[in-house]
N, C-alpha and C. Protein backbone atom coordinates (compact mmCIF):
# COMPACT_ATOMS: atom_id res chain seq x y z
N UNK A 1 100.43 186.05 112.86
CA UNK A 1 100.19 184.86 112.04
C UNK A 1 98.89 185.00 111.26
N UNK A 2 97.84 185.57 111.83
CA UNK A 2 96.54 185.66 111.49
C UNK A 2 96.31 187.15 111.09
N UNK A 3 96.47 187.93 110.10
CA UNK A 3 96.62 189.10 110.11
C UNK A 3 95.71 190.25 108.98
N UNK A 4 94.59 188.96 108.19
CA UNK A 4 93.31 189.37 108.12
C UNK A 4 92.41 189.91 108.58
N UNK A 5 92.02 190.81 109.13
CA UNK A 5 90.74 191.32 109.88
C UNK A 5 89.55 190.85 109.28
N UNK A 6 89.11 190.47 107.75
CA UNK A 6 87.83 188.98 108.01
C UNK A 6 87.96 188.22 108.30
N UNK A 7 88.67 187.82 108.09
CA UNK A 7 89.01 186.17 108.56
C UNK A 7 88.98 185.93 110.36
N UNK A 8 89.69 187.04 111.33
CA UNK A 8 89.82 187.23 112.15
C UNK A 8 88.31 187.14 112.89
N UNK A 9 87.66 188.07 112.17
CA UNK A 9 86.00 188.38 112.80
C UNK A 9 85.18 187.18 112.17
N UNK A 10 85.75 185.89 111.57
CA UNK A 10 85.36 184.83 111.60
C UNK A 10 85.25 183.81 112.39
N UNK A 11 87.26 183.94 112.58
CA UNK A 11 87.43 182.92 113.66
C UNK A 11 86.80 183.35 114.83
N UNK A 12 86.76 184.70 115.24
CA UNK A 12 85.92 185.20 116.58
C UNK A 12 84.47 184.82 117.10
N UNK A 13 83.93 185.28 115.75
CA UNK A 13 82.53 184.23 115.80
C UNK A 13 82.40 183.16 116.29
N UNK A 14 82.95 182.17 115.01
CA UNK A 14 83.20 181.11 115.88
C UNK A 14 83.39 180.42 117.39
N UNK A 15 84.62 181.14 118.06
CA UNK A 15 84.70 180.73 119.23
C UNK A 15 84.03 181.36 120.05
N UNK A 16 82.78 182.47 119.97
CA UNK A 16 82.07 182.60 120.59
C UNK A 16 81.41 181.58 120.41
N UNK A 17 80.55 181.65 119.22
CA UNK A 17 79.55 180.36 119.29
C UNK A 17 80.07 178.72 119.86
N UNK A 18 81.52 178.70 120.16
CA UNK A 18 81.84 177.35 121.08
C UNK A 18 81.11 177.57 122.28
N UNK A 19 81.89 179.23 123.04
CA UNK A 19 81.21 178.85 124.26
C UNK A 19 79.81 178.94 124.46
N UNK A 20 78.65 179.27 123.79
CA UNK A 20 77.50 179.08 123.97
C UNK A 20 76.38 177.54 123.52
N UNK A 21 77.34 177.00 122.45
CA UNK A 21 77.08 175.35 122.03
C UNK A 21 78.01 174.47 121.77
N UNK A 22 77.38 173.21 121.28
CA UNK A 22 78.67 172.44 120.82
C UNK A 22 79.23 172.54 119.65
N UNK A 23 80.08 172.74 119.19
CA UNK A 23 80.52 173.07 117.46
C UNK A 23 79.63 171.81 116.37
N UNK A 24 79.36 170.75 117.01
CA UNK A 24 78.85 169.94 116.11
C UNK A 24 77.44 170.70 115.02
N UNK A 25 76.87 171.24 116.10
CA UNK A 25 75.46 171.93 115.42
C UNK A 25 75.48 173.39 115.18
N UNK A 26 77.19 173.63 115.43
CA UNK A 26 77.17 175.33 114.74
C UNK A 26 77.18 175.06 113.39
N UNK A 27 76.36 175.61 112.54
CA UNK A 27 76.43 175.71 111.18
C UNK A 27 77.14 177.06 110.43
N UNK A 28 77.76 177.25 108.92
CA UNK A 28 78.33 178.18 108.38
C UNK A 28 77.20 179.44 108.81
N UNK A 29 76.30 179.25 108.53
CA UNK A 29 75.19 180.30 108.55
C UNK A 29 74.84 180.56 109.74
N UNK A 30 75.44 180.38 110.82
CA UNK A 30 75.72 180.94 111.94
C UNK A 30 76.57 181.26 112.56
N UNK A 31 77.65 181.11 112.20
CA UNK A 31 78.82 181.66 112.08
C UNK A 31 79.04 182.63 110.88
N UNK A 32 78.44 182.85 109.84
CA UNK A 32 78.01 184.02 108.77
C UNK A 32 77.46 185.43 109.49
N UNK A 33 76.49 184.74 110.53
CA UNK A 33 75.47 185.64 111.25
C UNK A 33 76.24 185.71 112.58
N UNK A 34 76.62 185.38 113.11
CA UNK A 34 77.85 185.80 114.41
C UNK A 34 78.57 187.17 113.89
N UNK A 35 79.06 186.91 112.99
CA UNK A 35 80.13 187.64 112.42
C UNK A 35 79.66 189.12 111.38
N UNK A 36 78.33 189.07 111.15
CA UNK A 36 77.74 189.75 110.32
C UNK A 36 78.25 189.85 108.99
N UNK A 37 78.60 188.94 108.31
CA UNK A 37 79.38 188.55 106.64
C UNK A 37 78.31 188.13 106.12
N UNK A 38 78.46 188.20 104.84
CA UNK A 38 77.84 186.99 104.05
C UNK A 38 78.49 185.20 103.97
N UNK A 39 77.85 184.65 104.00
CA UNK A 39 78.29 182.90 103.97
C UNK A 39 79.05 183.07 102.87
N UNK A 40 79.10 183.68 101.61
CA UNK A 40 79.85 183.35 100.78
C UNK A 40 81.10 184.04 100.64
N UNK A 41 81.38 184.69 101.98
CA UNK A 41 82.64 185.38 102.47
C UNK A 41 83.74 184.31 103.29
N UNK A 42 82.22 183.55 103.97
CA UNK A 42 83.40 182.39 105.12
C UNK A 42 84.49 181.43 103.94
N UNK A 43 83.12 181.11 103.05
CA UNK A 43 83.81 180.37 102.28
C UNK A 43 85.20 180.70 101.32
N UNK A 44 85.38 181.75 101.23
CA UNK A 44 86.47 182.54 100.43
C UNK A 44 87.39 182.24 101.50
N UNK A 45 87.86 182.43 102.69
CA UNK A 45 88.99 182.09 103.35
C UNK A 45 89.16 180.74 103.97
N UNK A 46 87.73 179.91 104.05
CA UNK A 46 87.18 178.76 104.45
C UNK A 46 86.63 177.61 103.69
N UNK A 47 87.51 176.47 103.75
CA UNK A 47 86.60 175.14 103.05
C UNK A 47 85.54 175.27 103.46
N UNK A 48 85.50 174.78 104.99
CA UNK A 48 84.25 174.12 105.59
C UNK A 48 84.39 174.86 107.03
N UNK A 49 83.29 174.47 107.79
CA UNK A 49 83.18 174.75 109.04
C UNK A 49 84.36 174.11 109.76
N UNK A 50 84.68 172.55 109.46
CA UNK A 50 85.78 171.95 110.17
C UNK A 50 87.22 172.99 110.39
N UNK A 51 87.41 173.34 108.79
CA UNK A 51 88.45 174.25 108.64
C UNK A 51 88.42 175.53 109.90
N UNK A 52 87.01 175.58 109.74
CA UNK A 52 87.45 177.63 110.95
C UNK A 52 87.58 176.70 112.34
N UNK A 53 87.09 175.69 112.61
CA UNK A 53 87.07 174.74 113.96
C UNK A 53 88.72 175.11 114.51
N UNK A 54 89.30 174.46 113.29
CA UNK A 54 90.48 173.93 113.44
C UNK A 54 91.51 175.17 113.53
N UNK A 55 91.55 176.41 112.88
CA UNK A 55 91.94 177.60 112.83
C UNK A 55 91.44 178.02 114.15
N UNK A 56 90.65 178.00 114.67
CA UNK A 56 90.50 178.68 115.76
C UNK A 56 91.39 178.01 117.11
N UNK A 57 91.63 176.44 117.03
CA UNK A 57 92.22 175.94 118.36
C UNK A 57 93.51 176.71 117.56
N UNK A 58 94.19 176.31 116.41
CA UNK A 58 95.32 176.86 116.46
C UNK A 58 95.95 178.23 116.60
N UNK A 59 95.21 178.97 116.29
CA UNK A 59 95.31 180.88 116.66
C UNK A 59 95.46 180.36 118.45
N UNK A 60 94.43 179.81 119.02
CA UNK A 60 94.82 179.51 120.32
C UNK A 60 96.39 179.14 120.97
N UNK A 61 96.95 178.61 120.08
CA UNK A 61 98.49 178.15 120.60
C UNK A 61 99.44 178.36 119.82
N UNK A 62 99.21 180.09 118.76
CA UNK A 62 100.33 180.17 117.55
C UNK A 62 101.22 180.65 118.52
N UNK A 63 100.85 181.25 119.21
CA UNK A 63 101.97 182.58 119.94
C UNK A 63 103.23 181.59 120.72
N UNK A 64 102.48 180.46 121.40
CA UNK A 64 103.62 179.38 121.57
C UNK A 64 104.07 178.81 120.82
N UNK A 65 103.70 178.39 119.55
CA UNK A 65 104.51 177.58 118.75
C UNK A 65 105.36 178.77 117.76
N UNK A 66 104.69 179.57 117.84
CA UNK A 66 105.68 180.76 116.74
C UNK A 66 107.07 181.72 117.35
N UNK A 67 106.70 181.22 119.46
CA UNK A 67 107.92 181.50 120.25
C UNK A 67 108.83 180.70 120.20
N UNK A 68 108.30 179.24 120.10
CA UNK A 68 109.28 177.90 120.07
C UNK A 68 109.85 178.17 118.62
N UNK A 69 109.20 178.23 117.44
CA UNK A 69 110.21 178.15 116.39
C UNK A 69 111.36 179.32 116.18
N UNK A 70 110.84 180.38 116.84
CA UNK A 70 112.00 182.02 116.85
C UNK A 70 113.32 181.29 117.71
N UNK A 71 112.64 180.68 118.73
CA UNK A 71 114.19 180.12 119.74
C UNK A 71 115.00 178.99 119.70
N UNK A 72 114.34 178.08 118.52
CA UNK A 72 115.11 177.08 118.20
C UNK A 72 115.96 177.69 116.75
N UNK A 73 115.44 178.78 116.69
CA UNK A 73 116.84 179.07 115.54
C UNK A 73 118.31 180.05 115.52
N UNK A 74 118.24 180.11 117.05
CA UNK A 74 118.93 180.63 117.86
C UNK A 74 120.35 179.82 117.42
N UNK A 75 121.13 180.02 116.65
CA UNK A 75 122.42 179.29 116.72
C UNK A 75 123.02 179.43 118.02
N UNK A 76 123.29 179.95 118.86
CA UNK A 76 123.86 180.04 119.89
C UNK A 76 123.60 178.66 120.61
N UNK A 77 122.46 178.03 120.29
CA UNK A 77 121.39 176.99 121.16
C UNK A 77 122.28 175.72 120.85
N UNK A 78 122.83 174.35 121.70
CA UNK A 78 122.76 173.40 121.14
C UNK A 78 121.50 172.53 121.09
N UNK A 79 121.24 171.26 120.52
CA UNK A 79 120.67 170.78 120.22
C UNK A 79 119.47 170.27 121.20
N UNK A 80 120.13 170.24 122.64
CA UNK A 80 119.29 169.48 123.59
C UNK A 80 118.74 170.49 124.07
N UNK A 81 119.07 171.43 124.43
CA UNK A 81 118.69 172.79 124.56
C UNK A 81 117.21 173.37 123.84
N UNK A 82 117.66 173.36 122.54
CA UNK A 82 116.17 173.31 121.61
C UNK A 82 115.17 172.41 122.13
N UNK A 83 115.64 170.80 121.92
CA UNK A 83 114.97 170.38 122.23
C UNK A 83 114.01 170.27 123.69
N UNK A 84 114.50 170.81 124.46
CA UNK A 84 113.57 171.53 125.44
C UNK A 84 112.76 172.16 125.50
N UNK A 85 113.24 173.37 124.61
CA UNK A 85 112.37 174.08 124.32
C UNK A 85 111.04 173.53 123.30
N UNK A 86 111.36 172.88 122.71
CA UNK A 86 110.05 172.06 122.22
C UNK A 86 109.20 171.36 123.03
N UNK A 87 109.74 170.59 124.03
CA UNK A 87 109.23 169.44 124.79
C UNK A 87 108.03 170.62 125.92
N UNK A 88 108.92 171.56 126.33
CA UNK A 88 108.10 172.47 127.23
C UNK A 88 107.29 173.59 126.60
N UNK A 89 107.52 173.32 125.16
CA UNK A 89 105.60 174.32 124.72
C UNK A 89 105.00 173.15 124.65
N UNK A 90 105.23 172.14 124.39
CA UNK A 90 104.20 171.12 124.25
C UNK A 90 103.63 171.10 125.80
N UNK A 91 104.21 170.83 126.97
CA UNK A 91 103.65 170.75 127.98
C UNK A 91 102.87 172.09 128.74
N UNK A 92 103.60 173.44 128.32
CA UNK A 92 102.81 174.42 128.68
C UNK A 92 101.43 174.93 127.58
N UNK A 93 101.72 174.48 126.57
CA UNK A 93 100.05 175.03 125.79
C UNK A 93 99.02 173.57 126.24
N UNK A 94 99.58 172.50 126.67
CA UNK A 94 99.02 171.50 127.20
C UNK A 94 97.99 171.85 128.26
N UNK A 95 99.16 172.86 129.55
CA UNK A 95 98.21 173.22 130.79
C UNK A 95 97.27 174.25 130.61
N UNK A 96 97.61 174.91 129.31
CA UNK A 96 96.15 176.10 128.65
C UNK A 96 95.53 175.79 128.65
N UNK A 97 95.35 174.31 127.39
CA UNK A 97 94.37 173.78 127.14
C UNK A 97 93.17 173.15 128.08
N UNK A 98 94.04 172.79 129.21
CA UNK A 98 93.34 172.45 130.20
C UNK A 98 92.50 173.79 131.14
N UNK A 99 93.03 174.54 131.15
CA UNK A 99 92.72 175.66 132.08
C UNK A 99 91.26 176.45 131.13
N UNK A 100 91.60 176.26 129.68
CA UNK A 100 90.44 176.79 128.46
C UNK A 100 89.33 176.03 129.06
N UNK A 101 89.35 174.75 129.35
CA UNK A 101 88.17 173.82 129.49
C UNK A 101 87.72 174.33 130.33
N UNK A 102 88.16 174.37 131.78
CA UNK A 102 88.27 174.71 133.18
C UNK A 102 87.22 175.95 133.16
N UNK A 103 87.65 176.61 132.30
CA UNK A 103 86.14 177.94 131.95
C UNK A 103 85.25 177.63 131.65
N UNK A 104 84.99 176.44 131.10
CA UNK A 104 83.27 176.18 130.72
C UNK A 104 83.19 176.47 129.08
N UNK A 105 84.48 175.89 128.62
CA UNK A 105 84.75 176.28 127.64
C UNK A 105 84.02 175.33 126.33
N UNK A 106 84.13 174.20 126.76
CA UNK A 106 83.69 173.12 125.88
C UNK A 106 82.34 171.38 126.74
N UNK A 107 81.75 171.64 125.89
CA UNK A 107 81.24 170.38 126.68
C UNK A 107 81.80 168.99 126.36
N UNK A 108 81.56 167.56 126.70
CA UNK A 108 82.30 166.64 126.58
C UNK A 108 82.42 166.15 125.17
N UNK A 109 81.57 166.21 124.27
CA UNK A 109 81.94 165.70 123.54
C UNK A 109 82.51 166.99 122.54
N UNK A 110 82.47 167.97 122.56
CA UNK A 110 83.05 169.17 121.78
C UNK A 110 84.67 168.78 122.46
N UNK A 111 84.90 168.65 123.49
CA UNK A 111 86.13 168.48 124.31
C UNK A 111 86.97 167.57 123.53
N UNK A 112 86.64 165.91 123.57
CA UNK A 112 87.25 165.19 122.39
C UNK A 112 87.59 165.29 120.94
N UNK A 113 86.66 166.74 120.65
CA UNK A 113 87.08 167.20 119.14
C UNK A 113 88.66 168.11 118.94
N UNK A 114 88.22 168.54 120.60
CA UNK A 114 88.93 169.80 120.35
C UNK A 114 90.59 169.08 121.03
N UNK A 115 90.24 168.22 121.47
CA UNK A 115 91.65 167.48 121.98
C UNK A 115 92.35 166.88 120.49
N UNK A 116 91.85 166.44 120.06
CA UNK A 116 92.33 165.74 118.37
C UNK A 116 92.81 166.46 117.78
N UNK A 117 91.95 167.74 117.54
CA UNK A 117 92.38 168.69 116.67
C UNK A 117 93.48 169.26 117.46
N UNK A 118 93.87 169.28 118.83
CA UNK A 118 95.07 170.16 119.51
C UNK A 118 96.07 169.34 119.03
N UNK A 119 96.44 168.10 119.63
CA UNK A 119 97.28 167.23 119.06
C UNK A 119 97.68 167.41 117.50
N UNK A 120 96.78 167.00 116.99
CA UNK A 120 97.07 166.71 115.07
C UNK A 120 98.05 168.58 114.91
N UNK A 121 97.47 169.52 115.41
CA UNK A 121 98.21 171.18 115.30
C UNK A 121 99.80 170.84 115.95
N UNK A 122 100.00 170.62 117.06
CA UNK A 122 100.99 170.43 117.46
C UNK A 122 102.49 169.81 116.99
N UNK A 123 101.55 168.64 116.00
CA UNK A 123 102.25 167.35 115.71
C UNK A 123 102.79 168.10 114.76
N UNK A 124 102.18 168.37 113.97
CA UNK A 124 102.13 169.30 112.41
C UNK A 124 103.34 170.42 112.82
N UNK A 125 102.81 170.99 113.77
CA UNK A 125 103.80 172.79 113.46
C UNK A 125 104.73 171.81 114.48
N UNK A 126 105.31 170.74 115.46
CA UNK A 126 106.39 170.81 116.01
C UNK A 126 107.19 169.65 115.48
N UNK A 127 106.51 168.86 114.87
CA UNK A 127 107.72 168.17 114.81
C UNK A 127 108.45 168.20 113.65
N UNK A 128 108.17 168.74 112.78
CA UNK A 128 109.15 169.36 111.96
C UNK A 128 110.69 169.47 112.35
N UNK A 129 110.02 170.55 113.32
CA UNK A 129 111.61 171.18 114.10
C UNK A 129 111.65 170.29 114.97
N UNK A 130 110.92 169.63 115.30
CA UNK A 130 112.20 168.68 116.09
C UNK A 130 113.16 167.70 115.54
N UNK A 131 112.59 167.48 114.39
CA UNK A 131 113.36 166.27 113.31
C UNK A 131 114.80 167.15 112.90
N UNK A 132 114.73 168.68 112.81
CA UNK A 132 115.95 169.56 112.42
C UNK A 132 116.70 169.47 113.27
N UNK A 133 115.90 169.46 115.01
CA UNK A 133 116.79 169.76 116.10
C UNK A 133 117.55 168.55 116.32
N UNK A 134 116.82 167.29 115.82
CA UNK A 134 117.44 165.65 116.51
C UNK A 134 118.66 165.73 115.21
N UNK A 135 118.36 166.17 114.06
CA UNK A 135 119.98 166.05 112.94
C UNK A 135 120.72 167.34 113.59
N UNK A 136 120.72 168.28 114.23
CA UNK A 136 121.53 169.08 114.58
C UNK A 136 122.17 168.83 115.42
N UNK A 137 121.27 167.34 116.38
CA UNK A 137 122.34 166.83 117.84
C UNK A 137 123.06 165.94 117.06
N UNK A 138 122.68 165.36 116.29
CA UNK A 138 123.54 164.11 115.20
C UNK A 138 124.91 164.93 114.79
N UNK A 139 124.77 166.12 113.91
CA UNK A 139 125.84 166.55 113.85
C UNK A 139 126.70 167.31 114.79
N UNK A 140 126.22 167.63 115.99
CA UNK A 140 127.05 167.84 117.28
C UNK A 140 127.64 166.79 117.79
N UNK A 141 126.96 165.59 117.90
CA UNK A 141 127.99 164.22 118.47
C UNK A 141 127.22 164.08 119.67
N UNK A 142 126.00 165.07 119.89
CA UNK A 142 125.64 164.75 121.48
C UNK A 142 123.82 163.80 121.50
N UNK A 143 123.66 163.99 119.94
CA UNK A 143 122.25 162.59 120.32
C UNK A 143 122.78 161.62 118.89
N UNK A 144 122.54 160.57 118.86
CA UNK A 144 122.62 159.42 117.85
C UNK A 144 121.13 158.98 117.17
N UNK A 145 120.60 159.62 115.83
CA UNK A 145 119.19 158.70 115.68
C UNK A 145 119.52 158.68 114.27
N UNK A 146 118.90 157.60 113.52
CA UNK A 146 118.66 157.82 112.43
C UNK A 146 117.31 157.93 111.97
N UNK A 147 116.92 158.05 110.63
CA UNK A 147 115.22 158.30 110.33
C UNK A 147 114.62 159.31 111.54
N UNK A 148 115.62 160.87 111.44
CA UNK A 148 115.22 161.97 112.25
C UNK A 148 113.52 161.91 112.18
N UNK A 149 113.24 162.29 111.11
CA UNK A 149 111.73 162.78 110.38
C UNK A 149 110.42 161.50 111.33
N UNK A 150 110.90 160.12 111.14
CA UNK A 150 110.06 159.36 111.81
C UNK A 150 110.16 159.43 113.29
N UNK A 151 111.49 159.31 113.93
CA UNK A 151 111.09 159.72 115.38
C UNK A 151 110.44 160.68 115.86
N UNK A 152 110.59 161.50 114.88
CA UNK A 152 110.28 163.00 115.86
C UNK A 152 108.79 163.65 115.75
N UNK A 153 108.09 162.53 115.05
CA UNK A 153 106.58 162.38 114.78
C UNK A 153 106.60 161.32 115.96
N UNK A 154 107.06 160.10 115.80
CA UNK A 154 106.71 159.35 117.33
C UNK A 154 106.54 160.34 118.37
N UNK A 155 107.43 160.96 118.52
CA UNK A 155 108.11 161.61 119.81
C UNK A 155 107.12 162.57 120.19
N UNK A 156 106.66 163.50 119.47
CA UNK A 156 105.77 164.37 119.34
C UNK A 156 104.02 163.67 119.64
N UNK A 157 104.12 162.41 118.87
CA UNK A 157 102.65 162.02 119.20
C UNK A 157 102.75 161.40 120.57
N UNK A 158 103.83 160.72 121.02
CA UNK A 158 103.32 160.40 122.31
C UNK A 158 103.39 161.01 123.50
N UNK A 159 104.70 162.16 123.37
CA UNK A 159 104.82 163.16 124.36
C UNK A 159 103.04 164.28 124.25
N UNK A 160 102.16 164.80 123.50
CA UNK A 160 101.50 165.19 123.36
C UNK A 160 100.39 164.27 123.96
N UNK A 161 100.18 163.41 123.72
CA UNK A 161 98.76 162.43 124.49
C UNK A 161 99.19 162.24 125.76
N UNK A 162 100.65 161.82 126.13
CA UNK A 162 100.98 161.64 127.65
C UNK A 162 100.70 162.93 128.34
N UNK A 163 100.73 164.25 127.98
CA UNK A 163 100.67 165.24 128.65
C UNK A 163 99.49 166.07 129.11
N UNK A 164 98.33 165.48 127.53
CA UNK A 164 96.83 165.49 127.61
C UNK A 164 96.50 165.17 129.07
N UNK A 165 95.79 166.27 130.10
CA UNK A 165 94.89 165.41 130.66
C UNK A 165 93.70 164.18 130.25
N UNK A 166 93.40 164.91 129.21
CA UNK A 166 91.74 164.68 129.14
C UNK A 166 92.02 163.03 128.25
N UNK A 167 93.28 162.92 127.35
CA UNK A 167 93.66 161.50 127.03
C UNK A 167 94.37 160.75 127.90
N UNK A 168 95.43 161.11 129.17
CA UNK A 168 95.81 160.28 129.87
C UNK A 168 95.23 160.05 131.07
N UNK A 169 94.24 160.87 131.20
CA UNK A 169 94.09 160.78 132.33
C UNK A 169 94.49 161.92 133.86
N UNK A 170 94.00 162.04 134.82
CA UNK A 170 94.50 163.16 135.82
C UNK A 170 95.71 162.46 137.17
N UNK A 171 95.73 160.99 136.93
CA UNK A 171 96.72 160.45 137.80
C UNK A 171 98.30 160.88 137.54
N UNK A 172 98.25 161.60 138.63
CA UNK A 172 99.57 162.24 138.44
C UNK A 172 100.79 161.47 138.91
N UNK A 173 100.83 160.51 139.84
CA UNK A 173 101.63 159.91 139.87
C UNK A 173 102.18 158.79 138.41
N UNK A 174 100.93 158.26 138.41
CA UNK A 174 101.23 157.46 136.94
C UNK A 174 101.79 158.13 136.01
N UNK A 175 101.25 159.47 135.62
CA UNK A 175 102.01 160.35 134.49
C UNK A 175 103.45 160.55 134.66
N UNK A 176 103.98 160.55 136.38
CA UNK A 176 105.10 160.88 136.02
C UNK A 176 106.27 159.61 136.04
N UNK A 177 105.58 158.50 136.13
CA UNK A 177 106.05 157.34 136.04
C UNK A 177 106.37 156.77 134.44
N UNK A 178 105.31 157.47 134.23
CA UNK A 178 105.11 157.10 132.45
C UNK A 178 106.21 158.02 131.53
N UNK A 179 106.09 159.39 132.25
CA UNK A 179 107.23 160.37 131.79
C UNK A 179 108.33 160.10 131.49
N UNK A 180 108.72 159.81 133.47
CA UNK A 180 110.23 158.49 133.79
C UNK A 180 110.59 158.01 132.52
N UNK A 181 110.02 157.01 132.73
CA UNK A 181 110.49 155.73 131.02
C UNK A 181 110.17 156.40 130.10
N UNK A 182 109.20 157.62 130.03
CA UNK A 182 109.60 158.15 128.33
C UNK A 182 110.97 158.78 128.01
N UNK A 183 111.74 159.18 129.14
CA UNK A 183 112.47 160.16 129.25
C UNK A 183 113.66 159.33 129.03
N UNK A 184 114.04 157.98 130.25
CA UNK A 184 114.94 156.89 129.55
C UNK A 184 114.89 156.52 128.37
N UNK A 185 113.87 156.04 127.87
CA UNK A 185 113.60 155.40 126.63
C UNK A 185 114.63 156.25 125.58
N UNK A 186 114.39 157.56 125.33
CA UNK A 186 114.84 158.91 124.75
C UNK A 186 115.93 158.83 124.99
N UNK A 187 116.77 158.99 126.11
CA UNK A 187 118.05 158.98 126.60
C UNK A 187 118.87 157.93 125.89
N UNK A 188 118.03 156.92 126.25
CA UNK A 188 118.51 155.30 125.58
C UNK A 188 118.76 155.18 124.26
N UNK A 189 117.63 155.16 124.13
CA UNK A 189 117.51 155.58 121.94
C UNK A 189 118.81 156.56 121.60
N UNK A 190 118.43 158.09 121.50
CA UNK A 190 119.68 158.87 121.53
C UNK A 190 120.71 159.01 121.93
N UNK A 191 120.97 158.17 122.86
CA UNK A 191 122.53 157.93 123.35
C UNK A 191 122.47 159.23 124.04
N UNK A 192 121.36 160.02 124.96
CA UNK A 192 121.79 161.17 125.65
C UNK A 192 122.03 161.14 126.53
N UNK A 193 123.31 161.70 127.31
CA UNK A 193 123.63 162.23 128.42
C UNK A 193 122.67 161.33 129.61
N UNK A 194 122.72 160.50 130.34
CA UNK A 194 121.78 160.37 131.86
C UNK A 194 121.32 161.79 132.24
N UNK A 195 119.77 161.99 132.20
CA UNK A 195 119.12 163.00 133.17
C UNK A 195 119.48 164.32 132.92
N UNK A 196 119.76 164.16 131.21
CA UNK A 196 119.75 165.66 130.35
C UNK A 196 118.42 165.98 130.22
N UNK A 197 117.26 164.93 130.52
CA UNK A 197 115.37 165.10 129.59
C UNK A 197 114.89 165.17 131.06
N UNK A 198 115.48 165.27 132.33
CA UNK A 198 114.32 165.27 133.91
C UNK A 198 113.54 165.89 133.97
N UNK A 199 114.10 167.58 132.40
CA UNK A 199 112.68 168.23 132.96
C UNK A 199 111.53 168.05 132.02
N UNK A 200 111.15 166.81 131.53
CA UNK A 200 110.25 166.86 131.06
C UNK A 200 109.10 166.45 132.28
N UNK A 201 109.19 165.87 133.37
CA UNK A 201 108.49 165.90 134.18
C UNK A 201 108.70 166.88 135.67
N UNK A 202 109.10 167.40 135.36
CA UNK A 202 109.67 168.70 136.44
C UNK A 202 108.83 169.61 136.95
């Protein structure tokens, strides 16, 4: 996905300089000097600092989202099927994200940046395909929605914060209570199958 070698020894910089500060007070010109470039190199592949911020969580979770989109185009796949496969990169680059922190990766308030920016990446590269996958169950006969494109941004933003530790919280019982009814709700809405979505809390 990333297949620049400057750009690469940019973003690298960068996430070194996460784990040694907070991104708020990394400046271009230290990330220029991380990387040994000139500043007016970052800027050629780079708006702003926000921009390499944001490139860097996502290089963090292309390899999952660029596995999820290879296997949802699997014709062989029906629809609910895909949609699994969506629901469970969202929950497994979820437990990365958590395990990234777990290293001493971010301090608290770099943490809330970097949670926003995970979400807003997610939302962006998945629900796309999930809006393809919910008209592909439409035309199978096995989910019912209309306004694919708007659910599947709902669906995506709230399955993504419910799965957040660091936004819902570490009560695991509650999460999977909350799951529960997300999972009916879905079932309900789409007219799917009873206890085709269990493994979203599984």
């Amino acid at each position: 996905m990333y297949s620049n070698p400057k750009r690469e020894i940019i973003l690298d910089a960068m996430q070194e300089l996460m784990e040694e500060k907070d991104a708020q007070i990394i400046s271009v010109s230290d990330i220029a000097q991380k990387a040994g470039i000139g500043k007016g190199s970052i800027y050629y592949y780079f708006k702003s600092k926000e921009d390499i911020f944001e490139a860097v969580i996502e290089r963090s979770y292309s390899d999952a989202i660029e596995k999820a989109k290879e296997l949802v185009k699997a014709p062989e796949l029906d629809a609910l099927t895909k949609m699994e496969i969506i629901f469970r990169t969202c929950r497994e680059s979820s437990i990365a994200l958590s395990r990234q922190e777990a290293g001493n990766f971010l301090e608290l308030q770099q943490s809330a940046l970097l949670h926003q920016k995970y979400i807003s990446i997610m939302i962006r590269n998945l629900a796309p395909i999930l809006s393809d996958i919910i008209e592909q169950g439409n035309k199978e006969g096995i989910i019912l929605c209309k306004s694919t494109h708007e659910v599947a941004q709902i669906v995506m933003i709230v399955l993504t914060i419910i799965l957040d530790e660091y936004l819902s919280g570490n009560d695991r019982p509650q999460k999977r209570k909350t799951l529960d009814v997300f999972s009916y709700m879905l079932e309900t809405s789409f007219h799917i199958e009873k206890g085709r979505l269990d493994y979203i809390f599984s």
